[in-house]
Protein backbone atom coordinates (compact mmCIF):
# COMPACT_ATOMS: atom_id res chain seq x y z
CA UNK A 1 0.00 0.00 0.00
CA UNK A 2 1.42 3.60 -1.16
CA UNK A 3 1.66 6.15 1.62
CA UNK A 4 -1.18 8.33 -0.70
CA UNK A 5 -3.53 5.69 -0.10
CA UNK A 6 -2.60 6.64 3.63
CA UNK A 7 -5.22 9.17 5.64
CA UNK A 8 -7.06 9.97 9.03
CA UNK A 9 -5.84 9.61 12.16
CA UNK A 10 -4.25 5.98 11.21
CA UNK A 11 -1.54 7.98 9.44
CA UNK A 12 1.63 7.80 11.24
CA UNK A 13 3.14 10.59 9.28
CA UNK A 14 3.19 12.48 5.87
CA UNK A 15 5.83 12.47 2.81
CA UNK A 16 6.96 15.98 1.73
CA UNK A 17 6.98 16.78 -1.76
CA UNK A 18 10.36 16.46 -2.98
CA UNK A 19 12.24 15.34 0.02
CA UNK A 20 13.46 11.92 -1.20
CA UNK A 21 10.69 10.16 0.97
CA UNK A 22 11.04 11.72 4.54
CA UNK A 23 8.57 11.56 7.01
CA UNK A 24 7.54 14.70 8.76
CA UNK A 25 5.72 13.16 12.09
CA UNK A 26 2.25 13.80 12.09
CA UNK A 27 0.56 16.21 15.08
CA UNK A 28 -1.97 13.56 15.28
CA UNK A 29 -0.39 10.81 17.09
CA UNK A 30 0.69 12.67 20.15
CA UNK A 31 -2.71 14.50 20.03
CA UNK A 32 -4.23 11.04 20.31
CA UNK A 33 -1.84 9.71 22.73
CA UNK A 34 -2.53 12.33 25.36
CA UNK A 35 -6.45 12.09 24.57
CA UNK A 36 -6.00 8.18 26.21
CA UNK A 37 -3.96 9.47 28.70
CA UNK A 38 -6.68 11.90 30.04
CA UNK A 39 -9.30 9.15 29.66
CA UNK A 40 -7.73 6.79 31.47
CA UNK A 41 -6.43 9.06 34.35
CA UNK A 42 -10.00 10.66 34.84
CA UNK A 43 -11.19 6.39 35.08
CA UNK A 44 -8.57 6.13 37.37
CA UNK A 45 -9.56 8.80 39.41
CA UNK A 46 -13.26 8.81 39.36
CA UNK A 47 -15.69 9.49 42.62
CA UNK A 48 -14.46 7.73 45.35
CA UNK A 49 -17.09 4.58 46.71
CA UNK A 50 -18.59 5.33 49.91
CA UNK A 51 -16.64 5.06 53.38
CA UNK A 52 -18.12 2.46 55.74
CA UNK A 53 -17.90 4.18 58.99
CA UNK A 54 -17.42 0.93 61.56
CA UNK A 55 -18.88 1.32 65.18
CA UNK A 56 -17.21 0.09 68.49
CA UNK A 57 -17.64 -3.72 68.56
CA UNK A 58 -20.89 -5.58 68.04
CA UNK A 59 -22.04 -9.10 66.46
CA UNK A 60 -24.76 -6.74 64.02
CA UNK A 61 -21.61 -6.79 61.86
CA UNK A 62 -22.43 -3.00 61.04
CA UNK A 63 -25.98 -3.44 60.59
CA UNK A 64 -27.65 -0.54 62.28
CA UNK A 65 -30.03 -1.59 64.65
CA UNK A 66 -31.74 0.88 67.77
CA UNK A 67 -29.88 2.60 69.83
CA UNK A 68 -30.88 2.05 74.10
CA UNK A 69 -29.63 4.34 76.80
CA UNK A 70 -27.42 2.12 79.42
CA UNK A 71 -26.50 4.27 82.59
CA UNK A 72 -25.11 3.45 85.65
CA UNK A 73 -25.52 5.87 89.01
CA UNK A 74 -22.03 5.26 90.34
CA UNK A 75 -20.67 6.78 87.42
CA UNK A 76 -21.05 8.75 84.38
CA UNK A 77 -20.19 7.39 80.90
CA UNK A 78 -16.59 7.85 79.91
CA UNK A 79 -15.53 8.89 83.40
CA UNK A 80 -13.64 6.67 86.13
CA UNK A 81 -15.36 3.72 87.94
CA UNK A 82 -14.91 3.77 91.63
CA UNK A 83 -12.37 1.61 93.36
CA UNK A 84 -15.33 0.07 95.26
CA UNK A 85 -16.66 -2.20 91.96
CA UNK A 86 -12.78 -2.72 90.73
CA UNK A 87 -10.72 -6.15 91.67
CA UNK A 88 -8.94 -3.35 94.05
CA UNK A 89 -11.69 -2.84 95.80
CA UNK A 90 -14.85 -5.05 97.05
CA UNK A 91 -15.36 -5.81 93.64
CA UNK A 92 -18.83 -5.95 93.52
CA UNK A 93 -20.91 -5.64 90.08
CA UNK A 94 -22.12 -1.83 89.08
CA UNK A 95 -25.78 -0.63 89.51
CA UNK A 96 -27.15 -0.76 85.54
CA UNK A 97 -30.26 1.07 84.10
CA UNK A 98 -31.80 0.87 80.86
CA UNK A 99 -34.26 2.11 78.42
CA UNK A 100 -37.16 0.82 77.23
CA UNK A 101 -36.25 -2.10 74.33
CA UNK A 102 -37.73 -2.57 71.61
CA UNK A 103 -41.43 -4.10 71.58
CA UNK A 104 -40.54 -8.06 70.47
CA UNK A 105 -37.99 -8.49 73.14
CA UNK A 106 -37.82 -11.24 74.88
CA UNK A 107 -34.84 -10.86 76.86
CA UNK A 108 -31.68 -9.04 77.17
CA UNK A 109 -27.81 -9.75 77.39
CA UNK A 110 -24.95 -8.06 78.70
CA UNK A 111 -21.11 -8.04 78.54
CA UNK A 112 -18.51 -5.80 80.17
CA UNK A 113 -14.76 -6.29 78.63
CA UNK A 114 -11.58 -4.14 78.70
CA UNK A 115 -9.84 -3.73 74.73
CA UNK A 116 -6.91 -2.53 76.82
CA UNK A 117 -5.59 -4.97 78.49
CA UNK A 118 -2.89 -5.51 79.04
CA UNK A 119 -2.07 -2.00 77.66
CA UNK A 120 -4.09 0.31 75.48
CA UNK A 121 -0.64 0.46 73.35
CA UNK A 122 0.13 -3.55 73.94
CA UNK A 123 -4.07 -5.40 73.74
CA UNK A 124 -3.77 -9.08 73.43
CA UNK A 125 -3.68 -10.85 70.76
CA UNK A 126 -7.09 -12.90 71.31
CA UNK A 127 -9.27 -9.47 71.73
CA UNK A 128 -10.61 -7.49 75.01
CA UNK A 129 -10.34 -8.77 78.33
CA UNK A 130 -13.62 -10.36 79.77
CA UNK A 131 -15.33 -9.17 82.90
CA UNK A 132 -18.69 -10.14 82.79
CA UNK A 133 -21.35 -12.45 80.75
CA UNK A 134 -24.90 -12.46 81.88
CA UNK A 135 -27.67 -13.73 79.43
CA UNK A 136 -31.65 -14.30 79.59
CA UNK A 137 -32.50 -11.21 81.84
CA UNK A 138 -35.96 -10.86 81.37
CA UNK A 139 -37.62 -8.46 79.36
CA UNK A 140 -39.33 -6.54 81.33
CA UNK A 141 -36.65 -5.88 83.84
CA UNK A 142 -34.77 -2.35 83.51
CA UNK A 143 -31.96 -2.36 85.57
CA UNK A 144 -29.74 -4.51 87.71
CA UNK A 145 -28.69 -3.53 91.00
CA UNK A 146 -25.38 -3.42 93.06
CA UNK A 147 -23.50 -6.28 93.94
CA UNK A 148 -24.99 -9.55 92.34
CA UNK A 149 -23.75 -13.07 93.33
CA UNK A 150 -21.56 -14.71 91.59
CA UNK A 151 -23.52 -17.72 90.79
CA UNK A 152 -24.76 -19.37 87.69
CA UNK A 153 -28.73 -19.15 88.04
CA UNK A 154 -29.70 -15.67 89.45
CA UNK A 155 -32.37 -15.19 91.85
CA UNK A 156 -33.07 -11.43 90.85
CA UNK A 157 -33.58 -10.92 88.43
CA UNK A 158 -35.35 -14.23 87.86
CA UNK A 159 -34.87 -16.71 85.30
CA UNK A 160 -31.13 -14.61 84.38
CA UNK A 161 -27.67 -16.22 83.93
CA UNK A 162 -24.15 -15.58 84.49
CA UNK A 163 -21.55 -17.01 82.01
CA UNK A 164 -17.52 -16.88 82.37
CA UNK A 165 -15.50 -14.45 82.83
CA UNK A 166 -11.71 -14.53 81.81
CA UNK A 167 -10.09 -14.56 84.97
CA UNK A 168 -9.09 -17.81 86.93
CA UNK A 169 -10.54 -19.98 89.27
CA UNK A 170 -14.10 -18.43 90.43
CA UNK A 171 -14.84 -17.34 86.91
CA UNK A 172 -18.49 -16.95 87.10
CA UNK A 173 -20.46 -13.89 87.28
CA UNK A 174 -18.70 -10.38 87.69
CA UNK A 175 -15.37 -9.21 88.45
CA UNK A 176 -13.76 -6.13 88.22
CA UNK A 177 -11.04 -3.65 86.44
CA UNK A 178 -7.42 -4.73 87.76
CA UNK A 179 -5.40 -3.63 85.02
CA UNK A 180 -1.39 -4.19 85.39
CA UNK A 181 0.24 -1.01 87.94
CA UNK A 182 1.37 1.58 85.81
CA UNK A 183 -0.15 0.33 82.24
CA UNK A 184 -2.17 3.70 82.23
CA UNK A 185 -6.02 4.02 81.82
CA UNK A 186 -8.02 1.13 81.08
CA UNK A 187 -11.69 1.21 79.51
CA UNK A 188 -14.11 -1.21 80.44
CA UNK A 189 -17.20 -1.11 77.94
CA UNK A 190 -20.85 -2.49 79.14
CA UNK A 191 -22.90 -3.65 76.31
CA UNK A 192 -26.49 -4.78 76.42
CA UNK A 193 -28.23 -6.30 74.04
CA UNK A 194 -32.29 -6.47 73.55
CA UNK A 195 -32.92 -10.06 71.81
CA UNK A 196 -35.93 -11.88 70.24
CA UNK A 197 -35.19 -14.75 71.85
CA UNK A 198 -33.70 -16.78 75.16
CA UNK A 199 -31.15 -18.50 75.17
CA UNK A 200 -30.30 -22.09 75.49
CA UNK A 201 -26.80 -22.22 76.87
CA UNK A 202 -24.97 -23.50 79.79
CA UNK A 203 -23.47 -20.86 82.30
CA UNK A 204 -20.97 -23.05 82.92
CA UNK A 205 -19.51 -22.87 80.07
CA UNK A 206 -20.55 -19.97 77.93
CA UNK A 207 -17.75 -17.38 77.49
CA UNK A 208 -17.94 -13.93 75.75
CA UNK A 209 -17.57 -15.23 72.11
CA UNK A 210 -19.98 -18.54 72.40
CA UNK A 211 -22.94 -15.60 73.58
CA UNK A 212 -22.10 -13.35 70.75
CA UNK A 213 -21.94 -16.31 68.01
CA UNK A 214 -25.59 -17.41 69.81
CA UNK A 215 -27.23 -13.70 69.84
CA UNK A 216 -26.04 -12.95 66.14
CA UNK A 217 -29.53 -12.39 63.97
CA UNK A 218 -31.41 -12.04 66.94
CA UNK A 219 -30.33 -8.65 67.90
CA UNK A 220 -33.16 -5.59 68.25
CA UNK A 221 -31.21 -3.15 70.05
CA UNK A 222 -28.16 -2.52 71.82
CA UNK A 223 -26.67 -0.36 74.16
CA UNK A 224 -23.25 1.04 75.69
CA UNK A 225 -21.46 2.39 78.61
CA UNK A 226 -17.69 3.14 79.23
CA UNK A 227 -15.75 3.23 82.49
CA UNK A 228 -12.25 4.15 82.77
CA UNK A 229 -9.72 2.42 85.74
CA UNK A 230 -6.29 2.68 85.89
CA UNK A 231 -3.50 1.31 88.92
């Protein structure tokens, strides 16, 4: 094919008249070369997706689900909790209080761990620190007061159980901040959770992550408070 039989943008180049066959490059090449360029970079660089803005810890796995108001009259959230309901003190469990759950409820759960131990700059490996399971609390109950047993089967409220906790030997029921001296500020979280269901498990042997693997999909409402302890 002669270079006259040569045109559009294909054309790599043009012959001058009378200059023994030399190519003068053509301004359409680079022209086109930038155009793909542009196209590609403004592909490359198109509206960024959504962010997915995670929430503290919770088996809804992001799914937003109704917010409940969990105070405590010994202290307010994100301040310290007194010595009195910490492993350096009597160690007795907090007084709770919560808000109406959702109608459908047929009980509630609730967990109190510490993402900080054994440091806020060092947490374990295996996730936060355990301090409390307690499961099947009615639904109509609204608070729990100072200072249960620790024993499997509650009396008051009725019907409600105490799992493990992850400290040794007596390891049912509650027990309290004792972070490491001098590993600064620790904070202890209390989540409740309003469920459409009750639970079939044995206190005995339910810990932390055997609750939240039973509770997922069954989860109306939750709740949170934060402590703060420090030695």
């Amino acid at each position: 094919m002669s270079d006259a039989n040569i045109s559009g943008p294909a054309q790599a180049g043009r012959v001058l008249p009378g200059d023994g066959g030399t190519r003068m490059p053509s301004p359409m090449g680079p022209i086109l070369m930038l155009g793909l360029f542009i196209l590609t970079f403004l592909g490359a660089c198109g509206p960024p997706s959504p962010k997915t803005t995670r929430r503290s810890p919770s088996p809804t796995d992001d799914k937003e689900v109704p917010k409940m108001e969990l105070t405590s009259s010994a202290f307010a959230n994100g301040q310290p909790i007194p010595k009195k309901y910490t492993g350096a003190g009597a160690n007795v469990s907090p007084p709770l209080t919560w808000s109406d759950p959702p109608e459908g409820t047929r009980s509630l759960a609730l967990i109190c761990d510490d993402p900080d131990a054994p440091s806020a700059k060092n947490p374990r490996p295996e996730g936060p620190w355990v301090h409390w399971v307690i499961y099947n609390i009615p639904a109509d109950v609204r608070s729990l007061p100072e200072g249960l047993p620790r024993q499997a089967k509650l009396e008051k409220p009725a019907g409600a159980l105490q799992g493990r906790n992850d400290f040794s030997g007596n390891n049912i029921g509650y027990s309290g901040p004792m972070p490491p001296p001098g590993s600064g500020p620790h904070r202890y979280f209390f989540k409740i959770y309003a469920l459409d269901t009750t639970l079939s498990l044995d206190p005995q042997s339910t810990t932390k992550a055997k609750l939240l693997e039973a509770i997922q999909g069954h989860i109306l409402a939750e709740g949170q408070l934060m402590g703060t302890f420090e030695r």
